[in-house]
PDB file of N, CA and C in Angstrom:
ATOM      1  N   UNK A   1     140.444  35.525  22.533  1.00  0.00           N
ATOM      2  CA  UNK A   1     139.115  35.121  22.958  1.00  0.00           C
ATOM      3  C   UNK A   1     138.166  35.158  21.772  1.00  0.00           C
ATOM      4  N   UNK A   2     136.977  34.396  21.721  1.00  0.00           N
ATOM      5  CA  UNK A   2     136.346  34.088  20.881  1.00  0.00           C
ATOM      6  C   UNK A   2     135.182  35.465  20.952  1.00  0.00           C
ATOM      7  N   UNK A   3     134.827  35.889  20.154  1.00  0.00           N
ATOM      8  CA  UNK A   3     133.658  36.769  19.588  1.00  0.00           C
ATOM      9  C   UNK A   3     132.605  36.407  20.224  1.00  0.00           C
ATOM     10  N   UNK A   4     131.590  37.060  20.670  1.00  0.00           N
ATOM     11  CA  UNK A   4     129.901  36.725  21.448  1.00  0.00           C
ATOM     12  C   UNK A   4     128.799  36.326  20.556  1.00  0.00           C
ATOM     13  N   UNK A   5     128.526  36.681  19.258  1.00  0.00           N
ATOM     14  CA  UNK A   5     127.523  36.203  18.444  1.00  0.00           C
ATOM     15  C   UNK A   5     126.535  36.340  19.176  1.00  0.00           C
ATOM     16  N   UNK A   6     126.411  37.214  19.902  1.00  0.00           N
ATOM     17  CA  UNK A   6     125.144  37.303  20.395  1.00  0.00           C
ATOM     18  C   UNK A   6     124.051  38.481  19.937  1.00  0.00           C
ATOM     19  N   UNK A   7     122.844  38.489  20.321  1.00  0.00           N
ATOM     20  CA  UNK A   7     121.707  39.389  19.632  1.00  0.00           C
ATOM     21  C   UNK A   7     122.201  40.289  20.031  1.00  0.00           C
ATOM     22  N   UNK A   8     121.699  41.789  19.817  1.00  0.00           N
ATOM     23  CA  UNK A   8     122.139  43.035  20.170  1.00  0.00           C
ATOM     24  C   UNK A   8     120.799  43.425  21.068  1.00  0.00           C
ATOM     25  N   UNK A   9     119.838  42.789  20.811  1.00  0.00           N
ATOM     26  CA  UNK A   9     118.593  43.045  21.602  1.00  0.00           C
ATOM     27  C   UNK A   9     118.373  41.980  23.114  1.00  0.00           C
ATOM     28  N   UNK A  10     119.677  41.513  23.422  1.00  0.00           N
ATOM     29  CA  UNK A  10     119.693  40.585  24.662  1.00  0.00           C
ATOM     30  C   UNK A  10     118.952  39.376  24.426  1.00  0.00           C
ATOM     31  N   UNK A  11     118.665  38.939  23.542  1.00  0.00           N
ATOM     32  CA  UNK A  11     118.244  37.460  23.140  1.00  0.00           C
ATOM     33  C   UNK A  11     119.372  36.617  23.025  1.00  0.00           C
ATOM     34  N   UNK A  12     119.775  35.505  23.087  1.00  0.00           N
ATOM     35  CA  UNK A  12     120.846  34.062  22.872  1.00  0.00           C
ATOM     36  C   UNK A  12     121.859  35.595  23.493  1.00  0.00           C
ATOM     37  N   UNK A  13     121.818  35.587  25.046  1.00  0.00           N
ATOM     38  CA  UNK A  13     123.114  35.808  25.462  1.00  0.00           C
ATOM     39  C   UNK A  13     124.215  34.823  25.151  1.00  0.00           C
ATOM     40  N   UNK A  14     124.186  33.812  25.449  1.00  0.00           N
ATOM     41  CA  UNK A  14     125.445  33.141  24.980  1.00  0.00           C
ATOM     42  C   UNK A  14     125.910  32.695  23.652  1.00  0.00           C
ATOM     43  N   UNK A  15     125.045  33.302  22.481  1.00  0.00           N
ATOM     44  CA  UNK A  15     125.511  33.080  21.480  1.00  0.00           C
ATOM     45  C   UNK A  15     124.813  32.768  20.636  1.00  0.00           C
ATOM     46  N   UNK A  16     124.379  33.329  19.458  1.00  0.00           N
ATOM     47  CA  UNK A  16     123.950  32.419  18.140  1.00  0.00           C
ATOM     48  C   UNK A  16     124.597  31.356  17.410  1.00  0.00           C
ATOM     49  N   UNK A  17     124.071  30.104  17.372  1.00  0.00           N
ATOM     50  CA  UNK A  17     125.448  29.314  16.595  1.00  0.00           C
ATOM     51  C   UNK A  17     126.790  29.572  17.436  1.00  0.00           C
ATOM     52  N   UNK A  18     127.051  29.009  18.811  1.00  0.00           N
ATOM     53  CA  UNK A  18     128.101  29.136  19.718  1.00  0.00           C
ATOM     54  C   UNK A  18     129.273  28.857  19.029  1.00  0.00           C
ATOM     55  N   UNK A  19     129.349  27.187  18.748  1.00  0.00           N
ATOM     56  CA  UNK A  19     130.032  26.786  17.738  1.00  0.00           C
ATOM     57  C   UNK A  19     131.066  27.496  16.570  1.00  0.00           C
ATOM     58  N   UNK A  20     130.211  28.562  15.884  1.00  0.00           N
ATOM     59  CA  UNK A  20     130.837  29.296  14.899  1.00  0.00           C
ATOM     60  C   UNK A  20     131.314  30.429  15.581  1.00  0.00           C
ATOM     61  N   UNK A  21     131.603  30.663  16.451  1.00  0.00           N
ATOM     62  CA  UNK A  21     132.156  32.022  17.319  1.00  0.00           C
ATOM     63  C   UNK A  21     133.752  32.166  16.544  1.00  0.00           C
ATOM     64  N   UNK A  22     134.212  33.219  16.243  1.00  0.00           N
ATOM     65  CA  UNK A  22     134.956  33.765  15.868  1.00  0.00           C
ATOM     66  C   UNK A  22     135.781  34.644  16.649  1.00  0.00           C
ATOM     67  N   UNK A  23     137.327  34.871  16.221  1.00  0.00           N
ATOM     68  CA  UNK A  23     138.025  36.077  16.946  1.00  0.00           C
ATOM     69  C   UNK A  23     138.001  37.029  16.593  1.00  0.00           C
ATOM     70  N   UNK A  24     138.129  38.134  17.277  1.00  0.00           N
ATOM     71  CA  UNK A  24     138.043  39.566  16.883  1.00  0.00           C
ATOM     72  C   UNK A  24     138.769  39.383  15.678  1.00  0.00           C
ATOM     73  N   UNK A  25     140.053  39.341  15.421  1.00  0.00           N
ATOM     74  CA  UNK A  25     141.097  39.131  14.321  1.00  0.00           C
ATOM     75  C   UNK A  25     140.904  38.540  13.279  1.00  0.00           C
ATOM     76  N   UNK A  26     140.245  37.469  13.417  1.00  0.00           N
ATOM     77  CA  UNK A  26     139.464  36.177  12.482  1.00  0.00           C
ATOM     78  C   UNK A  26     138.489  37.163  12.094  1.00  0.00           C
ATOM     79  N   UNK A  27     137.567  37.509  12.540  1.00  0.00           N
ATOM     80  CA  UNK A  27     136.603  38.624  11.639  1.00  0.00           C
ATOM     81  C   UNK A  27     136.771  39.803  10.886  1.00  0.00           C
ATOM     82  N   UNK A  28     137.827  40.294  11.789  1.00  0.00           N
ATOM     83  CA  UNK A  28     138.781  41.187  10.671  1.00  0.00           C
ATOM     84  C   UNK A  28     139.232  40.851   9.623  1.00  0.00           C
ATOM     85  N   UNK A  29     139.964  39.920   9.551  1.00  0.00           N
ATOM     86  CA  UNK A  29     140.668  39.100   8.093  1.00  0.00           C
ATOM     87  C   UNK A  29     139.677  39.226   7.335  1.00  0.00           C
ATOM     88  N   UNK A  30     138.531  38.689   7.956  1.00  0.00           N
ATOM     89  CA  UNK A  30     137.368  38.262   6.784  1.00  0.00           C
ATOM     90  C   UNK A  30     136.979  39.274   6.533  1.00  0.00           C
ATOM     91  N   UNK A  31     136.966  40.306   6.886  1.00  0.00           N
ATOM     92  CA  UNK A  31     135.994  41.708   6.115  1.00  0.00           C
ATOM     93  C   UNK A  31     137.307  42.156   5.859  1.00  0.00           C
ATOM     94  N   UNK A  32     138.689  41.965   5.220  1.00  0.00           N
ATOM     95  CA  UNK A  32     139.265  42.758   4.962  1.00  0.00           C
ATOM     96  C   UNK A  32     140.021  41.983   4.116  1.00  0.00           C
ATOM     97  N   UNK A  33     141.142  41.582   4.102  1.00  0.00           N
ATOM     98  CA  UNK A  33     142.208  40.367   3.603  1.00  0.00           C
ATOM     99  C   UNK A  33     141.117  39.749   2.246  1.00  0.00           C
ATOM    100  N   UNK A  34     140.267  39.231   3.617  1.00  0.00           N
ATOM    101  CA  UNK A  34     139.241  37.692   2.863  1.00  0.00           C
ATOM    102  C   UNK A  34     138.508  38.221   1.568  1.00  0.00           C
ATOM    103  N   UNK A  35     137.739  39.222   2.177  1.00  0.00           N
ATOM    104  CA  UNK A  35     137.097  40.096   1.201  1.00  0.00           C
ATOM    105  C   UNK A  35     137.634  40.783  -0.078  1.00  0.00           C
ATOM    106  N   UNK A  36     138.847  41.000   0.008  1.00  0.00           N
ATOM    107  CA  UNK A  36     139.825  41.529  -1.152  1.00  0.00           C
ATOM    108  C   UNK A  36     139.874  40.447  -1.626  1.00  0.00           C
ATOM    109  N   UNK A  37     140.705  39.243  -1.253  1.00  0.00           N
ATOM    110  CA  UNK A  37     140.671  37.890  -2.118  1.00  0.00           C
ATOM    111  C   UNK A  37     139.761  37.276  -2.592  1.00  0.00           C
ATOM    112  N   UNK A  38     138.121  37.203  -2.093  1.00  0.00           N
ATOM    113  CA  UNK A  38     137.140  36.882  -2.491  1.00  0.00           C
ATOM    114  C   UNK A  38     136.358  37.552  -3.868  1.00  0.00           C
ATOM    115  N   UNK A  39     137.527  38.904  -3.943  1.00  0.00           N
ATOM    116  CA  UNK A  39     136.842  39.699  -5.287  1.00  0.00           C
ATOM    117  C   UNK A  39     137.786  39.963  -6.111  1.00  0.00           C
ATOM    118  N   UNK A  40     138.863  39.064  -6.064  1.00  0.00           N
ATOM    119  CA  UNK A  40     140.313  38.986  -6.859  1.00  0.00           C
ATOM    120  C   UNK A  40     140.731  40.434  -6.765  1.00  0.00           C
ATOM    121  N   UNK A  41     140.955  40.965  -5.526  1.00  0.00           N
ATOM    122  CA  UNK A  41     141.322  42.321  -5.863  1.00  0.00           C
ATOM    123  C   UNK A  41     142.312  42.453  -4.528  1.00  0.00           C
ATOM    124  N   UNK A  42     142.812  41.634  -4.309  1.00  0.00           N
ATOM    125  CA  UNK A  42     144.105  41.252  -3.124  1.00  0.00           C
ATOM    126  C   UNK A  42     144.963  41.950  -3.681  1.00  0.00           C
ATOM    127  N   UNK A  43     145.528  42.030  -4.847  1.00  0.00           N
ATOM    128  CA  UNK A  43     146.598  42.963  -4.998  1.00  0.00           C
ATOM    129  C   UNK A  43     146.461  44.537  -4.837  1.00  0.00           C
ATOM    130  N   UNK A  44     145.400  45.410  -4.667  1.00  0.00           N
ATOM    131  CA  UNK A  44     145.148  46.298  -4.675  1.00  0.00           C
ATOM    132  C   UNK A  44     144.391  46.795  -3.418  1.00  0.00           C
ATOM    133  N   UNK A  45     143.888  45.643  -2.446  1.00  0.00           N
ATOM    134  CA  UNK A  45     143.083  46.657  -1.361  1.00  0.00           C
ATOM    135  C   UNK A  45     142.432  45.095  -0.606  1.00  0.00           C
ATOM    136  N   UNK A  46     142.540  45.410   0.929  1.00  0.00           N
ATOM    137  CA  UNK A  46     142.377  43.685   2.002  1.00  0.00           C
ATOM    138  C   UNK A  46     143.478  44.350   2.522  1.00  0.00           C
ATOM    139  N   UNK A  47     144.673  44.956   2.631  1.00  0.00           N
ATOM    140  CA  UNK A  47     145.204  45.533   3.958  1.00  0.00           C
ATOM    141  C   UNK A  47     146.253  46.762   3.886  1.00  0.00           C
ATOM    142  N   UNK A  48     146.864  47.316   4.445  1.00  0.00           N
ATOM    143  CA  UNK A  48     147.737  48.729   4.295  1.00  0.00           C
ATOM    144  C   UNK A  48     148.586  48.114   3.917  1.00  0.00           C
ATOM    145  N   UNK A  49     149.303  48.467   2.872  1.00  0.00           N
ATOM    146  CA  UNK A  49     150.138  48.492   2.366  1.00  0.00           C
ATOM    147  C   UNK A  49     150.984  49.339   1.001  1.00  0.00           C
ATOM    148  N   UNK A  50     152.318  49.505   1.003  1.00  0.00           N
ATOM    149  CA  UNK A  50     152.173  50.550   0.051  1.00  0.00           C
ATOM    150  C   UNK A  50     151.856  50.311  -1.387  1.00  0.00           C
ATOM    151  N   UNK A  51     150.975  50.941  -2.405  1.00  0.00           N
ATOM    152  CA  UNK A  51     150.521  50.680  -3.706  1.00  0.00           C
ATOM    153  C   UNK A  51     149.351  50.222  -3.877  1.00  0.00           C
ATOM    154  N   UNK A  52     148.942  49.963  -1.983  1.00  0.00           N
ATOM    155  CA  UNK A  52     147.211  49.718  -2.480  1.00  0.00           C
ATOM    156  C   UNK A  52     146.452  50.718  -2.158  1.00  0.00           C
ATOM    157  N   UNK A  53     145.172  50.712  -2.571  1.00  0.00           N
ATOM    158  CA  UNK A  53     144.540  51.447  -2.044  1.00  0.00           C
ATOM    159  C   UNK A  53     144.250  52.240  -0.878  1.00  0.00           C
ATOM    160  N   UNK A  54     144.316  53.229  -0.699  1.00  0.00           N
ATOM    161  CA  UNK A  54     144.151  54.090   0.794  1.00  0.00           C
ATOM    162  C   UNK A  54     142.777  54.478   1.006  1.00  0.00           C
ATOM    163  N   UNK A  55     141.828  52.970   1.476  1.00  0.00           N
ATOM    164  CA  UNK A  55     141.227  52.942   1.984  1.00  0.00           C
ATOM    165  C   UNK A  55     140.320  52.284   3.351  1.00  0.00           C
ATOM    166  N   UNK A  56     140.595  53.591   4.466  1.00  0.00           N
ATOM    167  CA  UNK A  56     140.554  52.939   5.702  1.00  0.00           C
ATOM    168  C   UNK A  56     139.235  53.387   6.662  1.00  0.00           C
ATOM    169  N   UNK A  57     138.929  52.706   7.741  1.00  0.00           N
ATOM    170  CA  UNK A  57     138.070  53.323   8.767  1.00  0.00           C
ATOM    171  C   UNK A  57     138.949  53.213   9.694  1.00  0.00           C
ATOM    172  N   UNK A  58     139.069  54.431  10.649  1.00  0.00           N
ATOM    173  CA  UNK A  58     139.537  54.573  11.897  1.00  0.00           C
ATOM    174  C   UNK A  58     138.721  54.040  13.127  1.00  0.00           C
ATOM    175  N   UNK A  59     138.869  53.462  13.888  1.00  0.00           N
ATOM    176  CA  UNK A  59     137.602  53.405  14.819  1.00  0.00           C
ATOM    177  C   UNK A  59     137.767  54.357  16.458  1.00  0.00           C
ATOM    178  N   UNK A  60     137.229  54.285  16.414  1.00  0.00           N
ATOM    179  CA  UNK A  60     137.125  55.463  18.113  1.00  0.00           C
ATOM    180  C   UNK A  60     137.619  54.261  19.370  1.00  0.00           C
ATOM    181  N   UNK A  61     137.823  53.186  19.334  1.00  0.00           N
ATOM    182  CA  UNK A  61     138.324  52.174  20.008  1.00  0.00           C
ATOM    183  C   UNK A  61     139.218  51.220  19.087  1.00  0.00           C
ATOM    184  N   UNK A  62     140.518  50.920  20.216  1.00  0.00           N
ATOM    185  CA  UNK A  62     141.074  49.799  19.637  1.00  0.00           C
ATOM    186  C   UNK A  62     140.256  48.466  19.681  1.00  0.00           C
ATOM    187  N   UNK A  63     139.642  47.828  18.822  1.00  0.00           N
ATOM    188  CA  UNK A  63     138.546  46.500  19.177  1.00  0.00           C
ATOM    189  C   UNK A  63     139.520  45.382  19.282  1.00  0.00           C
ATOM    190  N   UNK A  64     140.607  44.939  19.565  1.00  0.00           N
ATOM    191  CA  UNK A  64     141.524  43.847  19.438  1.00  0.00           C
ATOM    192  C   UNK A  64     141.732  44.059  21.383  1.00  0.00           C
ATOM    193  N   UNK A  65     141.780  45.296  22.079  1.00  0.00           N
ATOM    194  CA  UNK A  65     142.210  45.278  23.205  1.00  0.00           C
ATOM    195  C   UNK A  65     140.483  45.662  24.438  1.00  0.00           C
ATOM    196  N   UNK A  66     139.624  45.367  23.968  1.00  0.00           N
ATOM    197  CA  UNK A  66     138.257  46.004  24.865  1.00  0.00           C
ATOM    198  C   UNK A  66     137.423  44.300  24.197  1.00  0.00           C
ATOM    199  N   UNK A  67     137.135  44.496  25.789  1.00  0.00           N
ATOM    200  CA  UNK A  67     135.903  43.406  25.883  1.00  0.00           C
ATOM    201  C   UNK A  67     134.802  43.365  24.144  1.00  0.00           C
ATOM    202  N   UNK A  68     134.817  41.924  23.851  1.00  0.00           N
ATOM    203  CA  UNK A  68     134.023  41.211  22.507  1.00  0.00           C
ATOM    204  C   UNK A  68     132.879  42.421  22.805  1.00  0.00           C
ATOM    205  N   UNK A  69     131.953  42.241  24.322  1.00  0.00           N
ATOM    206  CA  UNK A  69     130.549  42.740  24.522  1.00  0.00           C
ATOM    207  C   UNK A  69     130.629  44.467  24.177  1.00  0.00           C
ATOM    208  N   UNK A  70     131.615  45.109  24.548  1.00  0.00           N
ATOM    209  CA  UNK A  70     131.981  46.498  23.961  1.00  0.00           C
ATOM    210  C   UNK A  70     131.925  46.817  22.469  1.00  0.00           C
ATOM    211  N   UNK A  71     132.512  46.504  21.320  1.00  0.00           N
ATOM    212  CA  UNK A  71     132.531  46.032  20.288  1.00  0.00           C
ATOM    213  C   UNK A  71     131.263  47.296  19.849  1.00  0.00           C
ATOM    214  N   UNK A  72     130.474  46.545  20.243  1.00  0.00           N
ATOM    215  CA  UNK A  72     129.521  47.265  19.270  1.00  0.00           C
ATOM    216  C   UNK A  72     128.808  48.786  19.862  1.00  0.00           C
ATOM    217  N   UNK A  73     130.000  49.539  20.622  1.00  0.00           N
ATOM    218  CA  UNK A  73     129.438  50.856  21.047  1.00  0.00           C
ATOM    219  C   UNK A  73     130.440  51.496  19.976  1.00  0.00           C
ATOM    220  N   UNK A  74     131.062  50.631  19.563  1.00  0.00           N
ATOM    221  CA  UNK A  74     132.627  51.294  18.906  1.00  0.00           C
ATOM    222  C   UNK A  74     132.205  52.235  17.780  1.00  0.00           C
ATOM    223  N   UNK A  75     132.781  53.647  17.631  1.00  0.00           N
ATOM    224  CA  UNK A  75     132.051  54.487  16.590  1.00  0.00           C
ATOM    225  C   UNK A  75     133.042  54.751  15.473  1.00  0.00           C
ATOM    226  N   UNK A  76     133.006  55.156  14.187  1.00  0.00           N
ATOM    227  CA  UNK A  76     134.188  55.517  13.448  1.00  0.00           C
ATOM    228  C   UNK A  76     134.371  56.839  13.719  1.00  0.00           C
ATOM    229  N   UNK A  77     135.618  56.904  13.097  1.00  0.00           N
ATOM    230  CA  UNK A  77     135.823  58.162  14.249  1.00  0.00           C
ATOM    231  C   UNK A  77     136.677  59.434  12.831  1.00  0.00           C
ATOM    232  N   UNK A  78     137.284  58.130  11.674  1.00  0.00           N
ATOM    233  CA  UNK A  78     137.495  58.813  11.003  1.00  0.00           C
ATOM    234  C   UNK A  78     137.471  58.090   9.157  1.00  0.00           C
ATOM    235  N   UNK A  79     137.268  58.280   8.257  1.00  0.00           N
ATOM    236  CA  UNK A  79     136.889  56.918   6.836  1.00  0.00           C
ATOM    237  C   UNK A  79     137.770  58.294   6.304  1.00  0.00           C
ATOM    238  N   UNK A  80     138.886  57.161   5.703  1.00  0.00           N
ATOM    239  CA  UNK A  80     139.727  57.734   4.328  1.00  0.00           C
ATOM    240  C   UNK A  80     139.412  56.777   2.951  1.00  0.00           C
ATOM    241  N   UNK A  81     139.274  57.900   2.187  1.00  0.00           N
ATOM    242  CA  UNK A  81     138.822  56.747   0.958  1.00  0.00           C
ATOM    243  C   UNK A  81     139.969  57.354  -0.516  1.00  0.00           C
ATOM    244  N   UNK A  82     140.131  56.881  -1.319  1.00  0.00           N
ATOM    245  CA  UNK A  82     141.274  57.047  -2.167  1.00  0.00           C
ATOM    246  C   UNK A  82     142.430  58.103  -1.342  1.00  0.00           C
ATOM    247  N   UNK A  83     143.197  57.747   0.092  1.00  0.00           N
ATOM    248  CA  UNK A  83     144.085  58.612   0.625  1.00  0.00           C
ATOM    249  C   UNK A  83     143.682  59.987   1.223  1.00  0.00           C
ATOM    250  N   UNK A  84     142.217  60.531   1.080  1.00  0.00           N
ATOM    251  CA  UNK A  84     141.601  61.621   1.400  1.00  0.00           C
ATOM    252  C   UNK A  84     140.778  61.105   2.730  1.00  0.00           C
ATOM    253  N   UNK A  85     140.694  62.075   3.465  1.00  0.00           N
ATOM    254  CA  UNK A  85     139.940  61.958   4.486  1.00  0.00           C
ATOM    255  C   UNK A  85     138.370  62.648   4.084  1.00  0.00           C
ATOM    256  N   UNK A  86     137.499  61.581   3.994  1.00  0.00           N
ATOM    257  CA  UNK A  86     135.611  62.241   3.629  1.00  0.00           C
ATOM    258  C   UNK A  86     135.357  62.156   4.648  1.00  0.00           C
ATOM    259  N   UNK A  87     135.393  61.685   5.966  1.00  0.00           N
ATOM    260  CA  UNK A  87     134.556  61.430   7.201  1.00  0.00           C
ATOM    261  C   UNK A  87     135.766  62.056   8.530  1.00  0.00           C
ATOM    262  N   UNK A  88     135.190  62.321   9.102  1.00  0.00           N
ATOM    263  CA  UNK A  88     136.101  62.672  10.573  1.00  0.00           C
ATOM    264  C   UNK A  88     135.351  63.375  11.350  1.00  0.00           C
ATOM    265  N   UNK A  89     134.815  62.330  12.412  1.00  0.00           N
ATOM    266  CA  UNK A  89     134.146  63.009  14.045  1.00  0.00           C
ATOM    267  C   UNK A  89     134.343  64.043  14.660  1.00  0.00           C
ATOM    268  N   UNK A  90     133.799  65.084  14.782  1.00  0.00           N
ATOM    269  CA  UNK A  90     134.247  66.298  15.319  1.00  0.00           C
ATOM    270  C   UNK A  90     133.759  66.190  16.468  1.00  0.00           C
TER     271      UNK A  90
END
């Protein structure tokens, strides 16, 4: 299903720019994958794998399986940055 693009303040319920609506997954790529390739740094960090960087956010929800409109209650729950854990929700 396509992403909501909508305000967070209940304005354009159905969407900003409907048209450009995106998938959960499709937006992921792009802040992750896309974003590594966009800064020539794909070989080192854009997704888990071994020899790249171990740096992740955990989220307090799976966002691929909960309603687009949920999305944004979603909290981190835990941020590893060079393989160390700096952040974790108590």
């Amino acid at each position: 299903a396509r992403g909501t693009r909508r305000r967070l303040d209940g304005k354009r319920p159905n969407g900003w720019v409907p048209e450009q609506k995106t998938t959960v997954a499709e937006a992921v790529q792009a802040y992750t994958a896309g974003s590594a390739y966009a800064s020539f740094d794909e070989k080192i960090k854009g997704s888990i794998e071994v020899g790249k960087l171990a740096d992740i956010a955990v989220l307090s929800d799976d966002i691929f399986n909960i309603r687009a409109e949920e999305i944004e209650n979603v909290k981190v729950a835990m941020t590893i940055f060079d393989g160390k854990v700096i952040y974790e929700k108590k």
